[in-house]
Protein backbone atom coordinates (compact mmCIF):
# COMPACT_ATOMS: atom_id res chain seq x y z
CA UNK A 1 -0.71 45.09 -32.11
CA UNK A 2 -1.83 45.38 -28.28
CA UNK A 3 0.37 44.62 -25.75
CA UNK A 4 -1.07 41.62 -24.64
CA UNK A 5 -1.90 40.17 -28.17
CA UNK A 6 2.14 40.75 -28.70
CA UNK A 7 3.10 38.73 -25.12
CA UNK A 8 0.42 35.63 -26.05
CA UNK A 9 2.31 35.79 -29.72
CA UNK A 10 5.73 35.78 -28.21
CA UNK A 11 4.76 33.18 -25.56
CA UNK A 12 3.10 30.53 -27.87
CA UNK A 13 6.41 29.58 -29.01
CA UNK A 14 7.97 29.77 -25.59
CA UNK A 15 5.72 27.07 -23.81
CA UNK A 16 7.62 23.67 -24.90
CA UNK A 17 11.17 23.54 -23.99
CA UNK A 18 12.18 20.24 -23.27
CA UNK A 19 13.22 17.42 -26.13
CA UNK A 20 10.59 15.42 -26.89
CA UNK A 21 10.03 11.39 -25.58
CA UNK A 22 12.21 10.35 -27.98
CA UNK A 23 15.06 11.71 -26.91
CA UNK A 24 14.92 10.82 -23.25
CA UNK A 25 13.92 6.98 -24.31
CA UNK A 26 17.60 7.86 -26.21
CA UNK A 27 19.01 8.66 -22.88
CA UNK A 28 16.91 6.68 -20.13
CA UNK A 29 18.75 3.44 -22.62
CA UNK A 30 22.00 4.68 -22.14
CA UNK A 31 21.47 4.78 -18.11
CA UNK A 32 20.26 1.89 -18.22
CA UNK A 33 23.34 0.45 -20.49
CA UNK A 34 25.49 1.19 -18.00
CA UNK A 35 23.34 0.12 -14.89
CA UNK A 36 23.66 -3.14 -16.08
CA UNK A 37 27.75 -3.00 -16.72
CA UNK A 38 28.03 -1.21 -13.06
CA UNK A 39 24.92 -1.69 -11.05
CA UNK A 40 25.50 1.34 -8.84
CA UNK A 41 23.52 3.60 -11.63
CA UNK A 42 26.47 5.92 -11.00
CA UNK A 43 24.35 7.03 -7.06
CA UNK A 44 26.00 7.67 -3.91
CA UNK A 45 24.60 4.90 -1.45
CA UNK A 46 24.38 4.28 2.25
CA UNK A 47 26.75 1.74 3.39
CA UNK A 48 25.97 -1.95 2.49
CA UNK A 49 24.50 -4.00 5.61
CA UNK A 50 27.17 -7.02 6.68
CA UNK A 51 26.25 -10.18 4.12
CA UNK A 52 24.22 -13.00 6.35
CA UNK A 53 23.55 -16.34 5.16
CA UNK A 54 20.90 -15.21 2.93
CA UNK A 55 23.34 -14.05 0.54
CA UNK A 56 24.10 -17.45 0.16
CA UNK A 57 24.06 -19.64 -2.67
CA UNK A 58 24.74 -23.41 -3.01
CA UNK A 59 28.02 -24.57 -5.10
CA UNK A 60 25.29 -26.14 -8.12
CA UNK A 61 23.72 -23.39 -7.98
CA UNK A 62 26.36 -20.80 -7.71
CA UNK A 63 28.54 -23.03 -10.99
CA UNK A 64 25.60 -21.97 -12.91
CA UNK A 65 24.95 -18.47 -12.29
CA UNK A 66 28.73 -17.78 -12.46
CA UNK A 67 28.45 -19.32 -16.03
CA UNK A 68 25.59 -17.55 -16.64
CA UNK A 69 27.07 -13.84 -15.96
CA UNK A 70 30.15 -14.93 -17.87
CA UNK A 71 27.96 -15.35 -20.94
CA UNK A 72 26.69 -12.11 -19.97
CA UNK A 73 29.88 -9.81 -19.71
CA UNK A 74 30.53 -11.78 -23.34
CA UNK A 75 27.89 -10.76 -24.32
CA UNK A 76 26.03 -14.18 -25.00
CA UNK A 77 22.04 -13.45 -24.28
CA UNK A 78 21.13 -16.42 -25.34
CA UNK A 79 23.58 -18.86 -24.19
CA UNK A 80 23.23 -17.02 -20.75
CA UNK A 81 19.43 -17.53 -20.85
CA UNK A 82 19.75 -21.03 -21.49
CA UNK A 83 21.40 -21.38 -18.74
CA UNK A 84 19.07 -19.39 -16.45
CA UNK A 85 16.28 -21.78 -17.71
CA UNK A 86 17.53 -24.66 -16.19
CA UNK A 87 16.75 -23.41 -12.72
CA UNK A 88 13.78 -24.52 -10.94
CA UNK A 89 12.70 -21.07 -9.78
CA UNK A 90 9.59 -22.71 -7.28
CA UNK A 91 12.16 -24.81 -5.83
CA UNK A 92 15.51 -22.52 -5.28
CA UNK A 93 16.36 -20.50 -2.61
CA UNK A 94 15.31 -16.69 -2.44
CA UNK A 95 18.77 -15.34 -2.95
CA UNK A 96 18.90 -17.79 -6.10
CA UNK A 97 15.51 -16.44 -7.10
CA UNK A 98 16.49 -12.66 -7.07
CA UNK A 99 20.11 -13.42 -8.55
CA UNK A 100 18.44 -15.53 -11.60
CA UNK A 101 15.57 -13.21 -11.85
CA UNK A 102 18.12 -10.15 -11.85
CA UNK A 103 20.10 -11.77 -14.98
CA UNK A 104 16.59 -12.31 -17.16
CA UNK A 105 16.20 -8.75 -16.27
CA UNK A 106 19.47 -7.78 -18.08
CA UNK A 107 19.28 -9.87 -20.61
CA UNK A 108 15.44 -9.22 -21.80
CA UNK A 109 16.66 -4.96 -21.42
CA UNK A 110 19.36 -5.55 -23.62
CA UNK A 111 16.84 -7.30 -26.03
CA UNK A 112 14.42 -4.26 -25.47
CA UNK A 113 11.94 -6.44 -24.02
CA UNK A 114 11.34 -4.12 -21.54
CA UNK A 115 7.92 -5.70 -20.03
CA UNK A 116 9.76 -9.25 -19.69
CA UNK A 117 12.57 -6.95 -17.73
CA UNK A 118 10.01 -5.31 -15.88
CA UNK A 119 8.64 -8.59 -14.65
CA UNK A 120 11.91 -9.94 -13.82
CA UNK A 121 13.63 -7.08 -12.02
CA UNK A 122 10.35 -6.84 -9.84
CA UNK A 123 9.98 -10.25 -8.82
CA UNK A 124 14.10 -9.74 -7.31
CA UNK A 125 12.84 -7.37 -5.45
CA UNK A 126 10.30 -9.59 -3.99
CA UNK A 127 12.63 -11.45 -1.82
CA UNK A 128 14.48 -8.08 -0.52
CA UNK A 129 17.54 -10.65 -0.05
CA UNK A 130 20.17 -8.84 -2.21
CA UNK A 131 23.02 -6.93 -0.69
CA UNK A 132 21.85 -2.76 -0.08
CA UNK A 133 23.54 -1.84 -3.24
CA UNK A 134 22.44 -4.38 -5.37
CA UNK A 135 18.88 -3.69 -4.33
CA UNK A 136 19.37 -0.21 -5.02
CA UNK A 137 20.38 -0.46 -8.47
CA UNK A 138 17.85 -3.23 -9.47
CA UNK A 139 15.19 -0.93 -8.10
CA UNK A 140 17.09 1.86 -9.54
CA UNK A 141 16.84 0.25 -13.36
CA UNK A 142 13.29 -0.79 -12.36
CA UNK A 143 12.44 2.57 -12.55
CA UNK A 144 14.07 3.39 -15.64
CA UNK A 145 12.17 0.59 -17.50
CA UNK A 146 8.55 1.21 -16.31
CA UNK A 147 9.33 4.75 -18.07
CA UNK A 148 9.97 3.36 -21.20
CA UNK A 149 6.76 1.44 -21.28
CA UNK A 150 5.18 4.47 -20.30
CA UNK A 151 3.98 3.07 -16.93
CA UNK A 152 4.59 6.75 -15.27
CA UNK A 153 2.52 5.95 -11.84
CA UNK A 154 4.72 2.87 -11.34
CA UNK A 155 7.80 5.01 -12.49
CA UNK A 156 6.80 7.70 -9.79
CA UNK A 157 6.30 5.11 -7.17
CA UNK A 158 9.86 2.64 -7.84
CA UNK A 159 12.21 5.97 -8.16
CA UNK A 160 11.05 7.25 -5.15
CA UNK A 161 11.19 4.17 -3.02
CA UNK A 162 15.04 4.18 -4.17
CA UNK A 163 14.95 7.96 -3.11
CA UNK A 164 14.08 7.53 0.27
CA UNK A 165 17.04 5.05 0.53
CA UNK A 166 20.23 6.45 -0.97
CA UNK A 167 22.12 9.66 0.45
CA UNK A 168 23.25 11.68 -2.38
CA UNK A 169 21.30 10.71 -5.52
CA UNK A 170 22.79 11.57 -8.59
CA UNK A 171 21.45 14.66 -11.30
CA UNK A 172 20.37 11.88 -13.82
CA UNK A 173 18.26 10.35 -10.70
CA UNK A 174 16.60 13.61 -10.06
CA UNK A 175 15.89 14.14 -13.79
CA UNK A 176 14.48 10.96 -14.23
CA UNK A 177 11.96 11.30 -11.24
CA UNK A 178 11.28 15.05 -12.35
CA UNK A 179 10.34 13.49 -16.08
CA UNK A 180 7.94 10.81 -14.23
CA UNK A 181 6.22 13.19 -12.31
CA UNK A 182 5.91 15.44 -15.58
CA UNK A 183 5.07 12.34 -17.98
CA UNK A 184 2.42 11.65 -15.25
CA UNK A 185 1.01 15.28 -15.70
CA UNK A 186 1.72 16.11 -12.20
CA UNK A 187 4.47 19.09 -13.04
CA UNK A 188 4.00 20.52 -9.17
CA UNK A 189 5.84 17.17 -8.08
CA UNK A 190 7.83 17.40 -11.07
CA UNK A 191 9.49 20.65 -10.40
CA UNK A 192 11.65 20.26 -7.21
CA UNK A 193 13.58 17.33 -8.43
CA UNK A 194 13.70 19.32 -11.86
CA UNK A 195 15.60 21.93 -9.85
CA UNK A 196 17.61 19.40 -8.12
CA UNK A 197 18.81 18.13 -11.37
CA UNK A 198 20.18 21.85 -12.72
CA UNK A 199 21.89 22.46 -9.15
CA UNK A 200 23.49 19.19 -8.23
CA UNK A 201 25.09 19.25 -11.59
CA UNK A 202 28.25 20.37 -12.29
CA UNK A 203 27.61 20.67 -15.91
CA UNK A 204 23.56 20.09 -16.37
CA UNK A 205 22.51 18.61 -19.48
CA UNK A 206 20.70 21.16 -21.74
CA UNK A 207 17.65 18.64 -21.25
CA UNK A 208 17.41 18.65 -17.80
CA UNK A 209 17.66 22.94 -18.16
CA UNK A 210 14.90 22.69 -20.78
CA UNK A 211 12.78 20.72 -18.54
CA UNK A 212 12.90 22.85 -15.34
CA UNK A 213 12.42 25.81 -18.08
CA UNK A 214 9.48 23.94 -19.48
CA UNK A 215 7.73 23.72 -15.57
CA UNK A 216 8.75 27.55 -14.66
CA UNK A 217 6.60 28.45 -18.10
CA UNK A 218 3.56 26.51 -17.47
CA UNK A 219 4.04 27.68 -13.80
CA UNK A 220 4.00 31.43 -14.52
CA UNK A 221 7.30 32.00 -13.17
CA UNK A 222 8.72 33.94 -14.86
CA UNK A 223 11.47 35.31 -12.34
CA UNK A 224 12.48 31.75 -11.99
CA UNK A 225 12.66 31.35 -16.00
CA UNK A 226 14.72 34.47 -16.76
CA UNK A 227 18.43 33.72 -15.37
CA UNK A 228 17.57 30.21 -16.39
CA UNK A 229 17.11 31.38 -19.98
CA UNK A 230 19.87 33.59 -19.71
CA UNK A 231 22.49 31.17 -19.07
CA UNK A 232 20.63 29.33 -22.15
CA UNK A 233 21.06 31.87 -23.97
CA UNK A 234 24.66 31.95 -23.61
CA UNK A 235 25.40 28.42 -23.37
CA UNK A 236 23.56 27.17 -26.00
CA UNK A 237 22.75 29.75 -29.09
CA UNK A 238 19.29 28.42 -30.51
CA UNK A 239 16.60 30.48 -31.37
CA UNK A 240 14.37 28.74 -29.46
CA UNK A 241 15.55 30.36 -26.43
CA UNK A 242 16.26 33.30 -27.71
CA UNK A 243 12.66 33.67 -28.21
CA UNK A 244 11.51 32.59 -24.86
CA UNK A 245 13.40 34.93 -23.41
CA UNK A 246 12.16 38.10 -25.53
CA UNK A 247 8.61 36.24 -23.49
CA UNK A 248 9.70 36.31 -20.18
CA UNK A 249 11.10 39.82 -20.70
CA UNK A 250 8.06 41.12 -22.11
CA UNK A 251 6.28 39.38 -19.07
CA UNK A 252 8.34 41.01 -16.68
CA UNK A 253 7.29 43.90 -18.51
CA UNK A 254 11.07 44.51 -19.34
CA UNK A 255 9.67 45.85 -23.02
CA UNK A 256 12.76 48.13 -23.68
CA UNK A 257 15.36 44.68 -22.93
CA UNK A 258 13.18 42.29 -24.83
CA UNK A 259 12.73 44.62 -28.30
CA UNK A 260 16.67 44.00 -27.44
CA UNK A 261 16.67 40.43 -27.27
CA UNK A 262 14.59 40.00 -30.31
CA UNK A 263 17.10 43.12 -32.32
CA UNK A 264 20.01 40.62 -31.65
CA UNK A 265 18.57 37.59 -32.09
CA UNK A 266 17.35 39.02 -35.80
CA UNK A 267 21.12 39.56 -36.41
CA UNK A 268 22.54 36.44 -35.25
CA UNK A 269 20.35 35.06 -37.96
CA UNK A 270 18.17 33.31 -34.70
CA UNK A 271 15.01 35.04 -36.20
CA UNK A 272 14.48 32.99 -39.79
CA UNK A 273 10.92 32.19 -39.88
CA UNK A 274 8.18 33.17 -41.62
CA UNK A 275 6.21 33.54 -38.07
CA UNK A 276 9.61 35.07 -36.51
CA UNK A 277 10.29 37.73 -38.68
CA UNK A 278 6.35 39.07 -38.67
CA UNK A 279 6.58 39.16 -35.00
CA UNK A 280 9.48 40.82 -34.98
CA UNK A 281 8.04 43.93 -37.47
CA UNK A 282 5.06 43.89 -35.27
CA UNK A 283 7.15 44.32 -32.29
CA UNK A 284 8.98 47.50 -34.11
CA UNK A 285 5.89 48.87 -35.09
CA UNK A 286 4.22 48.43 -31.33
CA UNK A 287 7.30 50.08 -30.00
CA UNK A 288 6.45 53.53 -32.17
CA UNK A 289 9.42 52.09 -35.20
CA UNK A 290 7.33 51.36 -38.31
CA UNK A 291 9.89 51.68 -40.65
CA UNK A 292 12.71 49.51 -39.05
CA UNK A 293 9.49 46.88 -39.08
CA UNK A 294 8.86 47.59 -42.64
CA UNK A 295 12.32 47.10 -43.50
CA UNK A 296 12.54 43.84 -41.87
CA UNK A 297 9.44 42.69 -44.04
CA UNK A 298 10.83 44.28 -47.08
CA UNK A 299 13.87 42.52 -46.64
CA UNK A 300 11.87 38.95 -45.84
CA UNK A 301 10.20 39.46 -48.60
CA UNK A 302 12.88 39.93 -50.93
CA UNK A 303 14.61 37.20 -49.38
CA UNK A 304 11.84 35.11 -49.68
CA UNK A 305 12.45 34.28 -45.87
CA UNK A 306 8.54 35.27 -45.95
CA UNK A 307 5.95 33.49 -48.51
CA UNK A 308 4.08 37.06 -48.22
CA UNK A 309 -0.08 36.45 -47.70
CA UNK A 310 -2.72 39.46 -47.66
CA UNK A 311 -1.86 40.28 -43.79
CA UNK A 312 1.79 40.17 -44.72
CA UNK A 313 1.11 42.50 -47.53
CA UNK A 314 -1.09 44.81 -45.17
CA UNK A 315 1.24 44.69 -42.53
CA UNK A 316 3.94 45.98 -44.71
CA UNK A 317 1.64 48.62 -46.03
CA UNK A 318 0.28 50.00 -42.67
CA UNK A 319 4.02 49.86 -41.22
CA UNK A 320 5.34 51.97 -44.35
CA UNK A 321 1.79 54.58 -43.98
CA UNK A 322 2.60 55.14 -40.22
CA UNK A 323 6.85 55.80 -41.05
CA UNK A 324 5.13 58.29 -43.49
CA UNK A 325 6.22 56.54 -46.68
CA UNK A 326 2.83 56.89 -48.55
CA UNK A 327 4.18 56.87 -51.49
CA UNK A 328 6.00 53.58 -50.69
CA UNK A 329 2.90 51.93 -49.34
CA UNK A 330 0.40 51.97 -52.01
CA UNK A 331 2.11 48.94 -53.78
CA UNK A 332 1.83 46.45 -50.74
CA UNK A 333 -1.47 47.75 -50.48
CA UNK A 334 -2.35 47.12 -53.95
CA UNK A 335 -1.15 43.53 -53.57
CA UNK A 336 -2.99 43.11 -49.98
CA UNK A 337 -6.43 44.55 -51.71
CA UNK A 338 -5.85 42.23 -54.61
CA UNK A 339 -5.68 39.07 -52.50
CA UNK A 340 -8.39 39.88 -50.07
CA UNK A 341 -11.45 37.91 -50.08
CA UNK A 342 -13.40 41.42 -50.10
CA UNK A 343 -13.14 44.75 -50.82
CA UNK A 344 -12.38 46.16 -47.18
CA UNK A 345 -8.60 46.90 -47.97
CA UNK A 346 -9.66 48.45 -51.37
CA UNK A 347 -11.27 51.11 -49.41
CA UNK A 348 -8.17 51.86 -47.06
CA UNK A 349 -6.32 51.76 -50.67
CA UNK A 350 -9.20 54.71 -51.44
CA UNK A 351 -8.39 56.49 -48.67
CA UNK A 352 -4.35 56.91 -48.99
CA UNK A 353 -5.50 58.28 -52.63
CA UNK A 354 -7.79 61.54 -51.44
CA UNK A 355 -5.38 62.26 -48.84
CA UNK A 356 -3.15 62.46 -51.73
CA UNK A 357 -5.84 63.99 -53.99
CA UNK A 358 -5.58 61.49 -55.90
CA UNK A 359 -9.56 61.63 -56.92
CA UNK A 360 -9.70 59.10 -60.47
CA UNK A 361 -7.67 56.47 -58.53
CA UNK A 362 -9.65 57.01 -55.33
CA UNK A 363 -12.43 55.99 -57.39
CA UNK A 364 -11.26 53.35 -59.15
CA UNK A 365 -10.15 51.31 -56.18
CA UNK A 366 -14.04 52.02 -54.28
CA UNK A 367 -14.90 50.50 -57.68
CA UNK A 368 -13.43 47.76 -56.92
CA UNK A 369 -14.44 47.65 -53.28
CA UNK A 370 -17.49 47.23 -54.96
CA UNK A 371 -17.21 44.71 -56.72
CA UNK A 372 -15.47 42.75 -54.23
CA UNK A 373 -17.95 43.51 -51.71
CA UNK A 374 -17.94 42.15 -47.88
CA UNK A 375 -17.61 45.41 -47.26
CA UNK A 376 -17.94 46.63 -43.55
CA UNK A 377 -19.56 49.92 -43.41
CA UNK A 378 -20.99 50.51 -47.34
CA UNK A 379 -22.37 53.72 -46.44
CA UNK A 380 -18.88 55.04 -45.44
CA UNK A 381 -17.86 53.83 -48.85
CA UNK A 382 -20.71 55.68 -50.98
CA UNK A 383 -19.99 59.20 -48.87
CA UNK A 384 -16.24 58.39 -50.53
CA UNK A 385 -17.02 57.85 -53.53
CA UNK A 386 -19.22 60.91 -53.59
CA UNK A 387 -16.85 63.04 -52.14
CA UNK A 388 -13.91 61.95 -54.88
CA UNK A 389 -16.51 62.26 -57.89
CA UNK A 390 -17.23 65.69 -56.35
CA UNK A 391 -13.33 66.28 -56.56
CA UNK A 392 -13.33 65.73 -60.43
CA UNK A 393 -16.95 67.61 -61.37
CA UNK A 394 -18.61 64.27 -62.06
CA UNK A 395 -22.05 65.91 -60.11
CA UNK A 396 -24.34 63.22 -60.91
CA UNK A 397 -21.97 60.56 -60.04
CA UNK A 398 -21.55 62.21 -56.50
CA UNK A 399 -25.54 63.00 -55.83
CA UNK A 400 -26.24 59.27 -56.54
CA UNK A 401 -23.39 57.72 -54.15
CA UNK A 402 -24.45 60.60 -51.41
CA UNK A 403 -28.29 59.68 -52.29
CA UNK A 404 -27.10 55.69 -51.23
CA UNK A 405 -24.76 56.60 -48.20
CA UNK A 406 -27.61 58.87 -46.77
CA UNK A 407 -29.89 55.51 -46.48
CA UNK A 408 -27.05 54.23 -44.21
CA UNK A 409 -27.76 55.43 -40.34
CA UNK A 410 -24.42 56.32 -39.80
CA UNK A 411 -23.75 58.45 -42.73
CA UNK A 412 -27.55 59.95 -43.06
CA UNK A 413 -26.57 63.34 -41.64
CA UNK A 414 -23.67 63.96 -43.91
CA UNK A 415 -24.86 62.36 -46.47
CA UNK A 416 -27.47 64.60 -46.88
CA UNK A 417 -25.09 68.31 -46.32
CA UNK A 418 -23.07 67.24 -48.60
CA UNK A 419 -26.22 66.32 -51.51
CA UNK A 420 -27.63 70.00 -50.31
CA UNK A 421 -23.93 71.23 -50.82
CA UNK A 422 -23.89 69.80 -54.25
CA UNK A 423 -27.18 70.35 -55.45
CA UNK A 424 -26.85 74.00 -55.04
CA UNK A 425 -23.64 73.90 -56.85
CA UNK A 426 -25.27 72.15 -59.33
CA UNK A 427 -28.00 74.65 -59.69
CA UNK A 428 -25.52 77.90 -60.05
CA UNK A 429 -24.19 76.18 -62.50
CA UNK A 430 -27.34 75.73 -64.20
């Protein structure tokens, strides 16, 4: 296999890192879970502005909400929203307004009605009356919420308005804005708070590390992607990685490390697929080791770790022919010829046998090259045959195949020495 055709193989598999929507709509839920217990979202804020009587709230009006977020720390949705429908929300004050809209918000997230919360943690917003950190963290779930109904542009625009706001925003933060920006299919904007994420952390989640991984791949960066991988690699033991970073190395043009990446991986057991394992005997057999790659296919094969197919088959055979085990290879060969949709392997089958001098089998399998046909150069296949019925005295079997491979262009001229070669050997022995 060619260089290149070897780094696209290796780097197919390497191009999606991060877990899949599902999982972050596991963990954006669990954020938001415990925004709503501790509104803070877990950031680092700037210090609240003094309350002024907009924070205010009249004693009717204050009797219900308190019984309103008792029902809510109990647990209650509906008995809280019961309550919260028997405000008048054209005729209370703003700070009533945002506290009442605030509560549907929680209450219609918990019930995973996350366009009613949507709605209702916007329109608090509206009135820009809560305390700083209040307004933070409403914003802050906001955010969270227009990512689970997949509204990434409004995601983009809510998490950074809280950005530009708070001092030290947290890891989950910056991995929520980098997965809007991404989900949004702008990964340029996605990348520096991808970063952020893996270096504010203390202990990075292995998402927010497949992410950034994810952008430094698509990105072509691979000098980024390596001590990434690396610590991966060693933090996390899945073959996933182990495989991306074989890619990067091979990138890097590091070939000597990667065929060392992709050794260990094998025994760790990391390399277990069908796709895996051929790569891996390819690799062997581009790096001048055919027989260590034809032992790992022999070995697949036995183990049934590989559902062998004609290119498994040939692969095997052309790894075993190039360690020198001729003898070894015909069988693999036989089995690749015998699935083939034509007769093209038949005649490489042809060929191991007269460099064996093997002459009656040589002939037998360009018999069946025949008869398979698809064959891609026919005249090369006649000279053959004449050349192995010349090797067992079959003359007129030879002067017809050399008669038919000198009508082909490319075998004309030696087609036609070897017909005067036999004809004259024909005639002495007339």
């Amino acid at each position: 296999m060619r260089r290149r055709e070897h780094d696209r193989a290796l780097l197919r598999d390497a191009r999606q890192t991060h877990p899949g929507r599902r999982i972050w709509r596991a963990l954006v839920f669990a954020i938001l879970a415990l925004a709503v217990a501790a509104p803070q979202a877990g950031a680092a804020r700037k210090k609240d502005k003094k309350s002024t009587s907009k924070h205010v709230v009249n004693p009717k009006s204050a009797k219900k909400l308190s019984e309103a977020h008792e029902m809510l720390q109990e647990e209650k949705w509906d008995e809280a929203r019961a309550i919260l429908d028997t405000f008048d929300l054209e005729k209370v004050k703003p700070y009533t307004f945002t506290l009442v809209h605030q509560a549907y918000g929680y209450i219609d997230a918990n019930n995973e009605d996350y366009t009613g919360a949507a709605e209702h943690f916007a329109a608090a917003l509206t009135t820009n009356t809560l305390p700083e950190s209040q307004q933070l963290s409403t914003r802050f779930n906001l955010g969270q919420i227009y990512m689970m109904l997949d509204r990434w542009d409004d995601a983009v625009e809510t998490l950074e308005a809280w950005f530009r706001d708070v001092e030290k925003p947290s890891p989950v933060a910056y991995y929520m804005l980098a997965q809007a920006h991404y989900q949004n299919d702008d990964h340029g904007r996605a990348l520096p708070p991808a970063r952020m994420a893996v270096e504010v952390a203390k202990d990075p989640r292995e998402s927010w590390m497949g992410l950034l991984l994810s952008l430094y791949m698509e990105e072509k960066d691979y000098d980024e992607a390596l001590p990434l991988l690396m610590r991966m690699v060693l933090r996390y033991e899945k073959a996933v990685y182990w495989t991306q970073l074989a890619a990067v190395l091979m990138e890097l043009e590091r070939d000597e490390d990667s065929m060392a990446v992709q050794q260990l991986a094998h025994a760790k057991g990391f390399v277990d697929t069908d796709r895996g394992l051929t790569r891996l005997a390819q690799m062997y057999i581009f790096h001048g080791m055919p027989w260590w790659g034809a032992r790992v296919l022999q070995e697949s094969i036995q183990s049934e770790a590989i559902e062998p197919d004609v290119e498994t088959w040939r692969l095997l055979a052309n790894s075993l022919l190039a360690a020198r085990e001729t003898q070894e290879a015909l069988d693999p060969l036989e089995r690749a010829a015998d699935l083939s949709e034509d007769g093209q392997v038949y005649i490489q089958l042809a060929q191991v046998h007269i460099q064996a001098e093997r002459w009656d089998d040589a002939l037998q399998a360009l018999d069946q090259a025949f008869a398979k046909g698809g064959l891609r150069n026919p005249g090369h296949a006649h000279l053959l045959v004449g050349i192995a019925a010349y090797q067992v005295k079959r003359l007129a079997k030879a002067r017809s195949a050399f008669a038919r491979a000198r009508s082909h262009e490319n075998t004309r001229d030696m087609a036609e020495r070897w017909l005067e070669f036999v004809s004259r050997e024909a005639a002495q022995a007339g």
